[in-house]
C-alpha atoms as a PDB file:
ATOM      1  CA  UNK A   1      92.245 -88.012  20.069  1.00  0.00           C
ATOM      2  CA  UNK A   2      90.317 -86.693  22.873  1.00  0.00           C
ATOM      3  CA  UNK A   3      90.018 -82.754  23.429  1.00  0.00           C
ATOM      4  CA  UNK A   4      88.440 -80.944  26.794  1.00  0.00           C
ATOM      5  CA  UNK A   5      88.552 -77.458  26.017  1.00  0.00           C
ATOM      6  CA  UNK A   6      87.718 -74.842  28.837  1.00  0.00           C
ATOM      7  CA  UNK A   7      87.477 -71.145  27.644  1.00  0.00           C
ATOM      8  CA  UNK A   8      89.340 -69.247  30.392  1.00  0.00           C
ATOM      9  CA  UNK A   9      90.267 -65.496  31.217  1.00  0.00           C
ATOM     10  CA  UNK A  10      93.043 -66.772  31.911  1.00  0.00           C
ATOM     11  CA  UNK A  11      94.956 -70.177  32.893  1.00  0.00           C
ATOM     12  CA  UNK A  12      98.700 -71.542  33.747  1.00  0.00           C
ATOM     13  CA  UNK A  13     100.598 -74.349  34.595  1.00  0.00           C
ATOM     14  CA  UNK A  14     102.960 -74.805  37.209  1.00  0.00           C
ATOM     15  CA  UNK A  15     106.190 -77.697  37.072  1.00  0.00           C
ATOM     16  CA  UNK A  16     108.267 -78.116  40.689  1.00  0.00           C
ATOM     17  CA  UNK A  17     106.594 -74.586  41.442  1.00  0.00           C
ATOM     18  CA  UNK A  18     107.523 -72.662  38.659  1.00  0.00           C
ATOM     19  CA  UNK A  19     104.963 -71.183  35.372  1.00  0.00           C
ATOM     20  CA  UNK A  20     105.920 -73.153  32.185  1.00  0.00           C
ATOM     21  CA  UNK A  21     103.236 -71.463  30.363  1.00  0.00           C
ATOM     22  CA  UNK A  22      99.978 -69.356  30.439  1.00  0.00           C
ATOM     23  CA  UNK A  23      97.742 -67.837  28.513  1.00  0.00           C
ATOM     24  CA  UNK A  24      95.086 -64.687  29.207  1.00  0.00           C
ATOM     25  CA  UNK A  25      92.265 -65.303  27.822  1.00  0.00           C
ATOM     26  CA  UNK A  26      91.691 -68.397  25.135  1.00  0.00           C
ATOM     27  CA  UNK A  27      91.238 -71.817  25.602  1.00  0.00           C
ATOM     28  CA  UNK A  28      92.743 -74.506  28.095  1.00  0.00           C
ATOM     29  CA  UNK A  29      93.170 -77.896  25.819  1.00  0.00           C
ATOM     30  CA  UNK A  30      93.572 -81.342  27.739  1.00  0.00           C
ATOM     31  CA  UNK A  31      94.347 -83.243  25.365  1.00  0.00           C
ATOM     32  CA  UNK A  32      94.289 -87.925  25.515  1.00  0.00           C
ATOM     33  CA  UNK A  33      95.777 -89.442  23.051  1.00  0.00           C
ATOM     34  CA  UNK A  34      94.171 -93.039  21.904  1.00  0.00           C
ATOM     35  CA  UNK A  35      96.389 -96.068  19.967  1.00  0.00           C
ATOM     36  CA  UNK A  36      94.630 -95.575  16.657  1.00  0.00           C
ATOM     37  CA  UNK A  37      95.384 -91.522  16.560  1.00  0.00           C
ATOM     38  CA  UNK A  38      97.337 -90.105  13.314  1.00  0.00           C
ATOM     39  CA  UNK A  39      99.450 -86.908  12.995  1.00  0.00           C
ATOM     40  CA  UNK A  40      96.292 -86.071  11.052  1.00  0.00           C
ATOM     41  CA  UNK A  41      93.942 -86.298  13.657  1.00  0.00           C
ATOM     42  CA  UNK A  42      95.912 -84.165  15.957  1.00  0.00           C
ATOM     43  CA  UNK A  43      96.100 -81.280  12.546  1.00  0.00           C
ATOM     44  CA  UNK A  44      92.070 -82.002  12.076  1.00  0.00           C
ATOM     45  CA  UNK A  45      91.125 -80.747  16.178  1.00  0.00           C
ATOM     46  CA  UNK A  46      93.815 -77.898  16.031  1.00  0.00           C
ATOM     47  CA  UNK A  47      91.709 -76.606  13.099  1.00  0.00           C
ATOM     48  CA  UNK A  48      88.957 -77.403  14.726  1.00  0.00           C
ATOM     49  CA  UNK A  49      90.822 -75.997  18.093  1.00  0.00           C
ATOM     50  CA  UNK A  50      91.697 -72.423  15.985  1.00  0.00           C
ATOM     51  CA  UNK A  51      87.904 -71.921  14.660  1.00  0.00           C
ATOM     52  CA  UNK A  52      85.691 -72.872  16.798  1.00  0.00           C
ATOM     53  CA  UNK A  53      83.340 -69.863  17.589  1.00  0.00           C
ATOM     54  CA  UNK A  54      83.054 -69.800  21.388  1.00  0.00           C
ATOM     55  CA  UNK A  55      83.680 -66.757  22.421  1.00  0.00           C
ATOM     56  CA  UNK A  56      81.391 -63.359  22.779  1.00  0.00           C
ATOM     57  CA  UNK A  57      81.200 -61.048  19.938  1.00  0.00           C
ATOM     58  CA  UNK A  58      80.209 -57.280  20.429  1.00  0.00           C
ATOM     59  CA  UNK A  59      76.803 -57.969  20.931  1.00  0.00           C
ATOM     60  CA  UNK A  60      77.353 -60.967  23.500  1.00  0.00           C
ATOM     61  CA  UNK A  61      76.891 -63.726  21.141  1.00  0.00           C
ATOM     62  CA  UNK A  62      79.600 -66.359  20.647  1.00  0.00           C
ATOM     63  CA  UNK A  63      80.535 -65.701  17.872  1.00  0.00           C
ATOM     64  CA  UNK A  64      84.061 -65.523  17.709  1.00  0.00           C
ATOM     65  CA  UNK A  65      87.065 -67.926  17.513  1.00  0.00           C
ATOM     66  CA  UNK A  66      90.413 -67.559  19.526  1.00  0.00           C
ATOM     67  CA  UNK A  67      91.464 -66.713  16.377  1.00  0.00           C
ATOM     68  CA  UNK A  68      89.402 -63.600  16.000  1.00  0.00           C
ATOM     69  CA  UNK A  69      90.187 -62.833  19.685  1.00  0.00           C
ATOM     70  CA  UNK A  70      93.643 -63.049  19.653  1.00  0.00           C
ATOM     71  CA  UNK A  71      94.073 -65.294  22.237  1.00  0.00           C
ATOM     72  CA  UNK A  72      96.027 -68.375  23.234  1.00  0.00           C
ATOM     73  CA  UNK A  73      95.733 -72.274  23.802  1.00  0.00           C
ATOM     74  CA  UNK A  74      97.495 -73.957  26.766  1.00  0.00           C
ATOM     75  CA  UNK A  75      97.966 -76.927  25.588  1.00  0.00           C
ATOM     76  CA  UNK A  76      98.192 -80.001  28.704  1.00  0.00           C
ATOM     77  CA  UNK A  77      98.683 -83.645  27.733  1.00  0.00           C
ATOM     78  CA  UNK A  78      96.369 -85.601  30.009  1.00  0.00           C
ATOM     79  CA  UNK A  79      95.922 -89.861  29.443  1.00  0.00           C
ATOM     80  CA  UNK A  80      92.986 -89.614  31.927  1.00  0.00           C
ATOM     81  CA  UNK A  81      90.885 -88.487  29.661  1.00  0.00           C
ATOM     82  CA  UNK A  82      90.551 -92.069  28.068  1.00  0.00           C
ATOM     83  CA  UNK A  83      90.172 -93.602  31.690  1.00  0.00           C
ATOM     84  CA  UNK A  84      87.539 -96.587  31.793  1.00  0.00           C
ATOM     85  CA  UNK A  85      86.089 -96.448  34.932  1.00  0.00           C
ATOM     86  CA  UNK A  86      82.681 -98.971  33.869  1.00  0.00           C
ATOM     87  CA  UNK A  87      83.797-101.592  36.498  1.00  0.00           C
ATOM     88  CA  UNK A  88      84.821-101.179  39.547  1.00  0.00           C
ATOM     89  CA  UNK A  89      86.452 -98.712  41.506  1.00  0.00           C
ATOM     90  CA  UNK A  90      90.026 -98.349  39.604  1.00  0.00           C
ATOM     91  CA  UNK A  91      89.886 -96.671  36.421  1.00  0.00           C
ATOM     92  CA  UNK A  92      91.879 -98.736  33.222  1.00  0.00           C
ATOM     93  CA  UNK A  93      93.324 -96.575  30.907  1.00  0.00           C
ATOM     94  CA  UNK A  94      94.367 -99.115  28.643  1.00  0.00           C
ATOM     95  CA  UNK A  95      92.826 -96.798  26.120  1.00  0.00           C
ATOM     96  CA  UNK A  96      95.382 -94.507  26.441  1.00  0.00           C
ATOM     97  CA  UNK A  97      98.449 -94.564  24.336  1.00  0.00           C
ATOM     98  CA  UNK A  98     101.835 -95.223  25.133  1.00  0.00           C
ATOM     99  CA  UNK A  99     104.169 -92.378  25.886  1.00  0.00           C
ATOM    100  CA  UNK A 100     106.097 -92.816  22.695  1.00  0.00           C
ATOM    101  CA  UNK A 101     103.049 -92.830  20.605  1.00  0.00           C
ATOM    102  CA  UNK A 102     101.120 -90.083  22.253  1.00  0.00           C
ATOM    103  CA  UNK A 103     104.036 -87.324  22.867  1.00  0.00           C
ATOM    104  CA  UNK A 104     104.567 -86.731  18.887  1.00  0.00           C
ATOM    105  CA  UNK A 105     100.699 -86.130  18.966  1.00  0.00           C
ATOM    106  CA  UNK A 106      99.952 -84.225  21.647  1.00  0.00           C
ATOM    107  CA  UNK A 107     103.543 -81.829  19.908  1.00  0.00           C
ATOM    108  CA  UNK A 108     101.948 -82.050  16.489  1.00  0.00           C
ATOM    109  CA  UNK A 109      98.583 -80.714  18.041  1.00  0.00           C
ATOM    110  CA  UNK A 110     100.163 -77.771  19.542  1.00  0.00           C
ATOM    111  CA  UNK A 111     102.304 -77.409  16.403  1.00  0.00           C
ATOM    112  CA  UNK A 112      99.430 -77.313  14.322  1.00  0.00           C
ATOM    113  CA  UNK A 113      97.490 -74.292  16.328  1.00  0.00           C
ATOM    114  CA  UNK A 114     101.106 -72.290  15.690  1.00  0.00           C
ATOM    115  CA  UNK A 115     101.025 -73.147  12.267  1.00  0.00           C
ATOM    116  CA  UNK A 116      96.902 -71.210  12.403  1.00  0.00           C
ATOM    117  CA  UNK A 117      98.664 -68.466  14.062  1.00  0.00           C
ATOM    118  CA  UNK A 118      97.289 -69.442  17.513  1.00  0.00           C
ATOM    119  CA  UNK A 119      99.854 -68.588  20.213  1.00  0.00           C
ATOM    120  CA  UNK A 120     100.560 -71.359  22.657  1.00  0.00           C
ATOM    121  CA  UNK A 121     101.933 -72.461  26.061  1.00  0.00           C
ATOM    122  CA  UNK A 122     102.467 -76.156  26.962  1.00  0.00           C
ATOM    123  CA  UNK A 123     102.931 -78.028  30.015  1.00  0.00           C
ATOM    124  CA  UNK A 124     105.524 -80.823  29.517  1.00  0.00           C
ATOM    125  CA  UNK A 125     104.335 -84.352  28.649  1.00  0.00           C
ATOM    126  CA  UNK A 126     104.776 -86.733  31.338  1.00  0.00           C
ATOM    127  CA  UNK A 127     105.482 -83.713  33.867  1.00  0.00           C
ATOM    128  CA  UNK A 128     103.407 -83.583  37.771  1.00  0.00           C
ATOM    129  CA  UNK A 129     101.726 -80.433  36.621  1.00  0.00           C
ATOM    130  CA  UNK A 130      99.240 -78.261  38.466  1.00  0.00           C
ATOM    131  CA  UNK A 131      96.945 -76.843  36.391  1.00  0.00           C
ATOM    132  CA  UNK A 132      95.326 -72.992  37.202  1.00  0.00           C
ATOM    133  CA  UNK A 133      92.348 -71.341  35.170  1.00  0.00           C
ATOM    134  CA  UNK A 134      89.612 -68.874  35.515  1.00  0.00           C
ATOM    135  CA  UNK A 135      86.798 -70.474  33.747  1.00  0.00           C
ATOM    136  CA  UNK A 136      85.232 -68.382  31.441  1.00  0.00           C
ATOM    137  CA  UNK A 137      81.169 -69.321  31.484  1.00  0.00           C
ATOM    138  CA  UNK A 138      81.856 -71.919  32.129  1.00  0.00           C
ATOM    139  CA  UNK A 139      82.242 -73.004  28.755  1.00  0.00           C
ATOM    140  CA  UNK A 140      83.592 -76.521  28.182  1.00  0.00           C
ATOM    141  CA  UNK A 141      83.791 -78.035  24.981  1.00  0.00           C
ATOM    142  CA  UNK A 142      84.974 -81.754  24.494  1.00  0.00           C
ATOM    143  CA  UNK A 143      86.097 -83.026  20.912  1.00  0.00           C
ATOM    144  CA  UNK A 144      87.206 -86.465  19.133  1.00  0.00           C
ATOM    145  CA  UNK A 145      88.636 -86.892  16.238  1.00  0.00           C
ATOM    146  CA  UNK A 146      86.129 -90.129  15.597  1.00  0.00           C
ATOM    147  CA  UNK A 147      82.535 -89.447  15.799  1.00  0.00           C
ATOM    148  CA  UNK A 148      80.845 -89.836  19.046  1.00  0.00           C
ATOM    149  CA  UNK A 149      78.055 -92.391  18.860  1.00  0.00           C
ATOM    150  CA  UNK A 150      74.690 -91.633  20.483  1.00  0.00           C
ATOM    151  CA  UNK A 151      73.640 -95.505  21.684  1.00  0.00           C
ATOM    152  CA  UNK A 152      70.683 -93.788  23.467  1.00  0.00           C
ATOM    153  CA  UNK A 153      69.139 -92.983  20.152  1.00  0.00           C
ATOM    154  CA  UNK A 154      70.474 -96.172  18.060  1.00  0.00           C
ATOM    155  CA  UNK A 155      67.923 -98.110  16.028  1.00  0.00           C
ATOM    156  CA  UNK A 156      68.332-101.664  16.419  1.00  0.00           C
END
């Protein structure tokens, strides 16, 4: 799995012109699903999702989770975000899971920030969505659930 998490004052999204969900302030998730991602994966980054300590404390630090804040996660299901775009001019996502595989997982993520306490509002999977936010920072934050490898400082 594949997070992209903007901190925002506040963001929304919008279906056939009507709010489905927002949240003021906290964190606005995109969130790609890949073939080989588990229901455990998607619990791991919403625990990762709930504590991460991005947000200012009293004295301007971050320091504080959305937890600690009290605020929310909008939670967007986006496949683009395992787009191959290496050759040529049209991206593949062939990387991307299949509907039926992804849904449950981009569900059980959101499930699991509820079950942290974490309130959330979700677009709806599949859905032409338009996306609003106030980036807060800008602070954006990306997260897999398999480790990212740094080729640029591999040892042969």
């Amino acid at each position: 799995m594949r997070v992209v998490l903007q901190r925002v004052s506040s963001a929304s999204v919008r279906i056939a012109g009507e709010i489905v969900g927002q949240v003021a302030p906290g964190w606005l998730a995109l969130v790609g699903v890949t073939h080989a991602d588990t229901p455990e994966d998607a619990r791991k980054l919403a625990d990762k999702v709930a504590g991460l300590r991005c947000f200012a404390d009293a004295d301007g630090k971050m320091n504080r989770s959305v937890q600690d804040l009290g605020g929310g996660v909008l939670v967007i299901s986006n496949f683009t975000l395992y787009a191959d775009c290496r050759k040529g001019r049209r991206p593949s996502f062939i990387a991307a899971a299949r509907p039926e595989h992804a849904e449950p997982l981009v569900r059980a993520f959101a499930d699991g920030l509820r079950l942290l306490g974490v309130p959330i509002a979700e677009g709806r999977f599949g859905a032409d969505m338009q996306v609003e936010l106030v980036n807060d920072g800008p602070v954006t934050i990306i997260l897999e659930s398999e480790p990212i490898v740094d080729t640029a400082n591999k040892v042969p």
